[in-house]
C-alpha atoms as a PDB file:
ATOM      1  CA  UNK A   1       0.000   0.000   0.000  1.00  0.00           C
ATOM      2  CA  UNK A   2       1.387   3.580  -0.922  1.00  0.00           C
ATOM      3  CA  UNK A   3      -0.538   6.312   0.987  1.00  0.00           C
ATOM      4  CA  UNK A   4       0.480   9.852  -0.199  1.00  0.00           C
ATOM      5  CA  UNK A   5      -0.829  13.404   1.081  1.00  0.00           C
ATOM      6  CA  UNK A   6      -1.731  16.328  -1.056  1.00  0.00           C
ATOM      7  CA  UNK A   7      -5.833  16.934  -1.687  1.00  0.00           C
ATOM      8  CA  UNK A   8      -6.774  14.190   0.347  1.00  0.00           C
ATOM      9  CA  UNK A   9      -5.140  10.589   0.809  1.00  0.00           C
ATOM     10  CA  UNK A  10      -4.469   8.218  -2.136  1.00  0.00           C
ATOM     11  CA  UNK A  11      -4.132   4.616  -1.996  1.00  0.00           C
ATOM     12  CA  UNK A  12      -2.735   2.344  -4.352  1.00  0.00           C
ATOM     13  CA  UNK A  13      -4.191  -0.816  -4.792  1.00  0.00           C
ATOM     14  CA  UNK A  14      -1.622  -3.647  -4.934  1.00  0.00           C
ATOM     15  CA  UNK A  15      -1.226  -7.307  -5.892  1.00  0.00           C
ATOM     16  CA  UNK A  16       1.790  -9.137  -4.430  1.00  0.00           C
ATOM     17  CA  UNK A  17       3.473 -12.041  -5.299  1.00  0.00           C
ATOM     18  CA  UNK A  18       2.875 -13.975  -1.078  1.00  0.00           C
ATOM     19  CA  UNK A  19       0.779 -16.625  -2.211  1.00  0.00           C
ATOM     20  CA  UNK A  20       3.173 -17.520  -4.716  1.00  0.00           C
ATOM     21  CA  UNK A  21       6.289 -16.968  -2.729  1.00  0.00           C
ATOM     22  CA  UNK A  22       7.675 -14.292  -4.968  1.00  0.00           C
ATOM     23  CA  UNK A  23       8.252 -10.711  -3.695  1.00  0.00           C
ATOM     24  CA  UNK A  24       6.856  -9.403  -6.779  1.00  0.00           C
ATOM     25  CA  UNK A  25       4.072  -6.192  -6.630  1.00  0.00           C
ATOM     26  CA  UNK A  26       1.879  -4.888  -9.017  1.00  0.00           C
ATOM     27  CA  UNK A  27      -0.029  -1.766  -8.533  1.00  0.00           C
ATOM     28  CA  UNK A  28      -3.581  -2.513 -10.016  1.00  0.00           C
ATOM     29  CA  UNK A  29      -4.971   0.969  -8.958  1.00  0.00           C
ATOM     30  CA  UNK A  30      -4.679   4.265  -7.525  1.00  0.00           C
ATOM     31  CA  UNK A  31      -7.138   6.263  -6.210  1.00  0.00           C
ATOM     32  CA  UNK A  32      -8.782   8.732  -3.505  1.00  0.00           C
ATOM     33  CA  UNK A  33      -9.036   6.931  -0.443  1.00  0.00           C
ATOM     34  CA  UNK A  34     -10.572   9.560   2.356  1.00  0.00           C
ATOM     35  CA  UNK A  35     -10.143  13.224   2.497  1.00  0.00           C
ATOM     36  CA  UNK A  36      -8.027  15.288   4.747  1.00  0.00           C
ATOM     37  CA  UNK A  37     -11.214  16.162   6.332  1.00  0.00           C
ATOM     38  CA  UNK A  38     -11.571  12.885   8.076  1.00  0.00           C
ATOM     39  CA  UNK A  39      -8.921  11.919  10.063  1.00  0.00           C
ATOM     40  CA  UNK A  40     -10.635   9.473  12.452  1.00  0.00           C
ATOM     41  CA  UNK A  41     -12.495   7.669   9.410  1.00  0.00           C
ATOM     42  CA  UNK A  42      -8.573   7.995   7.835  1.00  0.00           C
ATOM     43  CA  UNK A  43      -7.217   6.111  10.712  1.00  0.00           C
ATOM     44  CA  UNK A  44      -9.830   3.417  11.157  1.00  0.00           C
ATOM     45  CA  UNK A  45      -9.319   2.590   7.068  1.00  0.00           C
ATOM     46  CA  UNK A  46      -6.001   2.393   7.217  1.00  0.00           C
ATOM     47  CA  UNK A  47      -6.083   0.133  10.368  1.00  0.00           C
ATOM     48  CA  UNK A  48      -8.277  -2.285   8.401  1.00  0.00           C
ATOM     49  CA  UNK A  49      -5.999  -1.997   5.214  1.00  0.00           C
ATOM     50  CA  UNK A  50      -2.811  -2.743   7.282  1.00  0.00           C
ATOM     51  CA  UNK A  51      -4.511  -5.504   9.711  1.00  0.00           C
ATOM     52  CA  UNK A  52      -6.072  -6.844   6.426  1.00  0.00           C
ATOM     53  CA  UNK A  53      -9.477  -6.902   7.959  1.00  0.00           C
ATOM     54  CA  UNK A  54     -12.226  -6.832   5.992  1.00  0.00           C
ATOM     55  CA  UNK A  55     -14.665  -3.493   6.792  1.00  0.00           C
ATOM     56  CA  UNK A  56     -18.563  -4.507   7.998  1.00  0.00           C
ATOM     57  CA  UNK A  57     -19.817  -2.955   4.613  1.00  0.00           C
ATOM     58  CA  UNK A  58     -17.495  -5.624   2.944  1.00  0.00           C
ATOM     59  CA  UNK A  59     -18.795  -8.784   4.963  1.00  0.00           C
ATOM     60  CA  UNK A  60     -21.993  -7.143   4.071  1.00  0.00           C
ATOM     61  CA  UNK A  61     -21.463  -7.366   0.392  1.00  0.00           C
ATOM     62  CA  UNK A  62     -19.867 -11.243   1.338  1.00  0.00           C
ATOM     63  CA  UNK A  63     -23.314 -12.064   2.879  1.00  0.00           C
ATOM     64  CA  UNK A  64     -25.461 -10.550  -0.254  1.00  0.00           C
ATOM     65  CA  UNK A  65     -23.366 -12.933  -2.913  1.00  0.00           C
ATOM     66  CA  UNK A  66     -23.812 -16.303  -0.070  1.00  0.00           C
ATOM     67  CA  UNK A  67     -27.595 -15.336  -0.416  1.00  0.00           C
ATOM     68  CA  UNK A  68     -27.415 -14.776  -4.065  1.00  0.00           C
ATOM     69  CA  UNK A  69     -25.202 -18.236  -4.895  1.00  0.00           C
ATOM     70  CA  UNK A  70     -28.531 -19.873  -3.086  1.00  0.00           C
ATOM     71  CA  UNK A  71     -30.880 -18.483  -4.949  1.00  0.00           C
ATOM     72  CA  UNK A  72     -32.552 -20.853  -6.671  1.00  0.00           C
ATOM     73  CA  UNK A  73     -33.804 -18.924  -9.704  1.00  0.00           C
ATOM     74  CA  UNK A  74     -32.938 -15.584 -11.584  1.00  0.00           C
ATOM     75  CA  UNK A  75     -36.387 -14.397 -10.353  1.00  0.00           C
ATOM     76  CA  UNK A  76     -35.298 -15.016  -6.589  1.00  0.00           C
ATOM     77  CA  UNK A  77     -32.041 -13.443  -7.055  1.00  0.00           C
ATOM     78  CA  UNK A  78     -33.860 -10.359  -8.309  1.00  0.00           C
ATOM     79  CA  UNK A  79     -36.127 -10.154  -5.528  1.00  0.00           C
ATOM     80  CA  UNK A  80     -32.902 -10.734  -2.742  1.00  0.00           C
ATOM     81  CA  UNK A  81     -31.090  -7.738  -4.699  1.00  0.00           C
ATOM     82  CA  UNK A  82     -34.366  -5.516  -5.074  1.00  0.00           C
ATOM     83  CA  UNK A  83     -34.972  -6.271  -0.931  1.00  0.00           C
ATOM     84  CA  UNK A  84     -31.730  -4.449  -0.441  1.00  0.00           C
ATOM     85  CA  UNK A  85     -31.532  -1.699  -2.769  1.00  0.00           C
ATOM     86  CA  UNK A  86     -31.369   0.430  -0.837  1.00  0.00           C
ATOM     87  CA  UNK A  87     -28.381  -0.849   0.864  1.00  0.00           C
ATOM     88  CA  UNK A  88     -26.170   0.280  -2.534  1.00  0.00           C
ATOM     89  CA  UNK A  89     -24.579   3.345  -1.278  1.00  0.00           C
ATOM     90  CA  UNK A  90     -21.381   4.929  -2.530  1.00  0.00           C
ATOM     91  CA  UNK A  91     -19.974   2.799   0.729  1.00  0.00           C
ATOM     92  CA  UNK A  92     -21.071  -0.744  -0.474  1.00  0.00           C
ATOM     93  CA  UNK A  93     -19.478  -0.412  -3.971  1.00  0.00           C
ATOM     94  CA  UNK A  94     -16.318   0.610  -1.902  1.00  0.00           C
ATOM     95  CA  UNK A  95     -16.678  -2.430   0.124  1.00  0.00           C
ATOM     96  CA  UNK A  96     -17.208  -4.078  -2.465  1.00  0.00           C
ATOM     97  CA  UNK A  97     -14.103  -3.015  -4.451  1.00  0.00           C
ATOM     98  CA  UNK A  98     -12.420  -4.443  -1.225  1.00  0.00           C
ATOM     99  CA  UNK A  99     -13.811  -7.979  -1.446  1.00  0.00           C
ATOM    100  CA  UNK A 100     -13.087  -8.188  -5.037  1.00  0.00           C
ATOM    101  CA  UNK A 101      -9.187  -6.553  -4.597  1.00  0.00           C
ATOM    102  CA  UNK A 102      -8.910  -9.039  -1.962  1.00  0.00           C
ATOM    103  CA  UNK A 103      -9.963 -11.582  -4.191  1.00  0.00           C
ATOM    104  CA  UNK A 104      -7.872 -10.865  -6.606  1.00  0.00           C
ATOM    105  CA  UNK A 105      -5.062 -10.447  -4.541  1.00  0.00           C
ATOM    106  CA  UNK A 106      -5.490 -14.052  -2.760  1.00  0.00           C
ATOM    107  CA  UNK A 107      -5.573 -15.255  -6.584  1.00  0.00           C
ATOM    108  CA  UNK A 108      -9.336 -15.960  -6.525  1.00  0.00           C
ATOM    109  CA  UNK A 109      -9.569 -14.578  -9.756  1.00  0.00           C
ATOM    110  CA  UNK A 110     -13.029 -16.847 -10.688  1.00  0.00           C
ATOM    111  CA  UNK A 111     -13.959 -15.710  -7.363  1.00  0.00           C
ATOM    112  CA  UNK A 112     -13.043 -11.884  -8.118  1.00  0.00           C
ATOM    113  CA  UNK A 113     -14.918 -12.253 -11.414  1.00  0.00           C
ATOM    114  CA  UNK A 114     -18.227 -13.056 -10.142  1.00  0.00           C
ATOM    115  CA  UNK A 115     -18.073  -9.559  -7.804  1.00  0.00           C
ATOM    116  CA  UNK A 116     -16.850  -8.078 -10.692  1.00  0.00           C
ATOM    117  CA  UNK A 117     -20.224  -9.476 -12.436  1.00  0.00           C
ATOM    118  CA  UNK A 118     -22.119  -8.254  -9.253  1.00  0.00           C
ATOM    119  CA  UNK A 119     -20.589  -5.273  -8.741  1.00  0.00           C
ATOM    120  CA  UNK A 120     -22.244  -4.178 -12.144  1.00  0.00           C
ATOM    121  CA  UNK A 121     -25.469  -6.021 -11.752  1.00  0.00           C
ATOM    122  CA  UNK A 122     -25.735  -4.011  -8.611  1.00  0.00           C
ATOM    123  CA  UNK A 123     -24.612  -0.441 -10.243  1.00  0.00           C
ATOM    124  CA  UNK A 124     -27.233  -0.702 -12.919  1.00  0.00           C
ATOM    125  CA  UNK A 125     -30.303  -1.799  -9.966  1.00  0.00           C
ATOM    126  CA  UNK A 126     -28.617   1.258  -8.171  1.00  0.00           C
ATOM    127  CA  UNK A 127     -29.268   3.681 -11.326  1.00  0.00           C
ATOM    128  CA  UNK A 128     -32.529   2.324 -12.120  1.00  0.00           C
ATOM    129  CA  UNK A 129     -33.485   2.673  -8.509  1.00  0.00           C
ATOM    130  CA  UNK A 130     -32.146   6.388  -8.259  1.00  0.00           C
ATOM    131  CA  UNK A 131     -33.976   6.951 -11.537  1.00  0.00           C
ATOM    132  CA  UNK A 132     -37.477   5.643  -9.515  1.00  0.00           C
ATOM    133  CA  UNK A 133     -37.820   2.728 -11.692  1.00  0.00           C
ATOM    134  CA  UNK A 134     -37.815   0.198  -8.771  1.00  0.00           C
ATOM    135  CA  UNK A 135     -41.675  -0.777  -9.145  1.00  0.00           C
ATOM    136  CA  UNK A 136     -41.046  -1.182 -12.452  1.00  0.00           C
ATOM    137  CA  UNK A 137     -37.971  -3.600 -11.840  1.00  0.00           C
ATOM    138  CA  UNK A 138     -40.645  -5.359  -9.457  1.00  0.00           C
ATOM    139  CA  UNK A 139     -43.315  -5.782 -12.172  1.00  0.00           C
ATOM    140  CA  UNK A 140     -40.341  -7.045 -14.541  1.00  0.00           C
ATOM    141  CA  UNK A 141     -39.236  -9.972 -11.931  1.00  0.00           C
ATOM    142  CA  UNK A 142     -43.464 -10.908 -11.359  1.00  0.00           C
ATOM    143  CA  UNK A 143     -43.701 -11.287 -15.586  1.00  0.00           C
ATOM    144  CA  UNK A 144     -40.186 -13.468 -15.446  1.00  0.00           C
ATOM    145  CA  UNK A 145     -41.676 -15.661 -12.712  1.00  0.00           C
ATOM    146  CA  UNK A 146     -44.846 -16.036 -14.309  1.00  0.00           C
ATOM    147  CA  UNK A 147     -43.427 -16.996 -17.594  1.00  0.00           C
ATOM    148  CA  UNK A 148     -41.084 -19.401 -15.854  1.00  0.00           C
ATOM    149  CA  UNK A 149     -44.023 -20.960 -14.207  1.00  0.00           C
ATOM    150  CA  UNK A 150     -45.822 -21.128 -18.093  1.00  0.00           C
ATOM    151  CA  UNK A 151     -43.011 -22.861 -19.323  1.00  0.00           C
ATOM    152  CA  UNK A 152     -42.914 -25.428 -16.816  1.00  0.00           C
ATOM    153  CA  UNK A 153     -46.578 -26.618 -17.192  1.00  0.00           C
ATOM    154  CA  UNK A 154     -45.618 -26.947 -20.552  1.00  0.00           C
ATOM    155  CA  UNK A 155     -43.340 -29.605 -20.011  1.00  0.00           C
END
């Protein structure tokens, strides 16, 4: 991790080379991580980020893919994401930016792919949430189920 002051305080996302036994580091991102403004929030991230803990928000976003990996339909899924909307806050995607750095950093890269997957799922619910559209995404997971159920008295 490189932490730098100027505006605020950067962080550099890193990959290293420990489960692998190699020394080697690759720097897979840089960006804001908290403004000057915050100094106790500061701290308390950069106590998780050297510990290597996890933050709640990001065992939150663990527990939402366990529920989702259960679900089994896409109709269900829907209804588990749309139950939590409003749960997507600028903090979540952070968190869950975490889960999938972690991820990739641990070399769970089918792992890191699936939040990856989420992570977008989960932007576009957000903007077509923000946009008022979430009775409409309701409607659109009732029709799903009901053709689902069509096509299995069919067989």
């Amino acid at each position: 991790m490189i932490v730098g002051l100027g505006d605020g305080i950067v962080a550099a996302r890193v990959d290293s080379g420990r489960s692998t036994g190699k020394s080697a580091t690759v720097v897979t991102g840089v960006g804001p991580l908290l403004s000057r403004k915050q100094p106790a929030a500061w701290a308390d991230v950069l106590e998780r980020k050297i510990s290597g803990e996890l933050s709640e928000r990001a065992e939150d976003a663990e527990h939402l893919f366990a529920e989702i990996q259960k679900s089994p339909s896409a109709e269900q899924t829907g209804a588990i994401v749309l139950t939590h909307v409003d749960d997507y806050d600028d903090e979540f995607f952070e968190a869950l930016a975490e889960v999938i750095a972690r991820d990739k950093a641990d070399r769970r890269f089918a792992r890191a792919g699936k939040f990856e997957a989420l992570q977008q799922y989960l932007r576009e619910v957000r903007r077509r949430a923000r946009k008022g559209e979430t009775s409409q995404m309701w409607a659109e997971l009732a029709r799903g189920a009901a053709r689902e159920r069509d096509l299995a008295s069919q067989e």
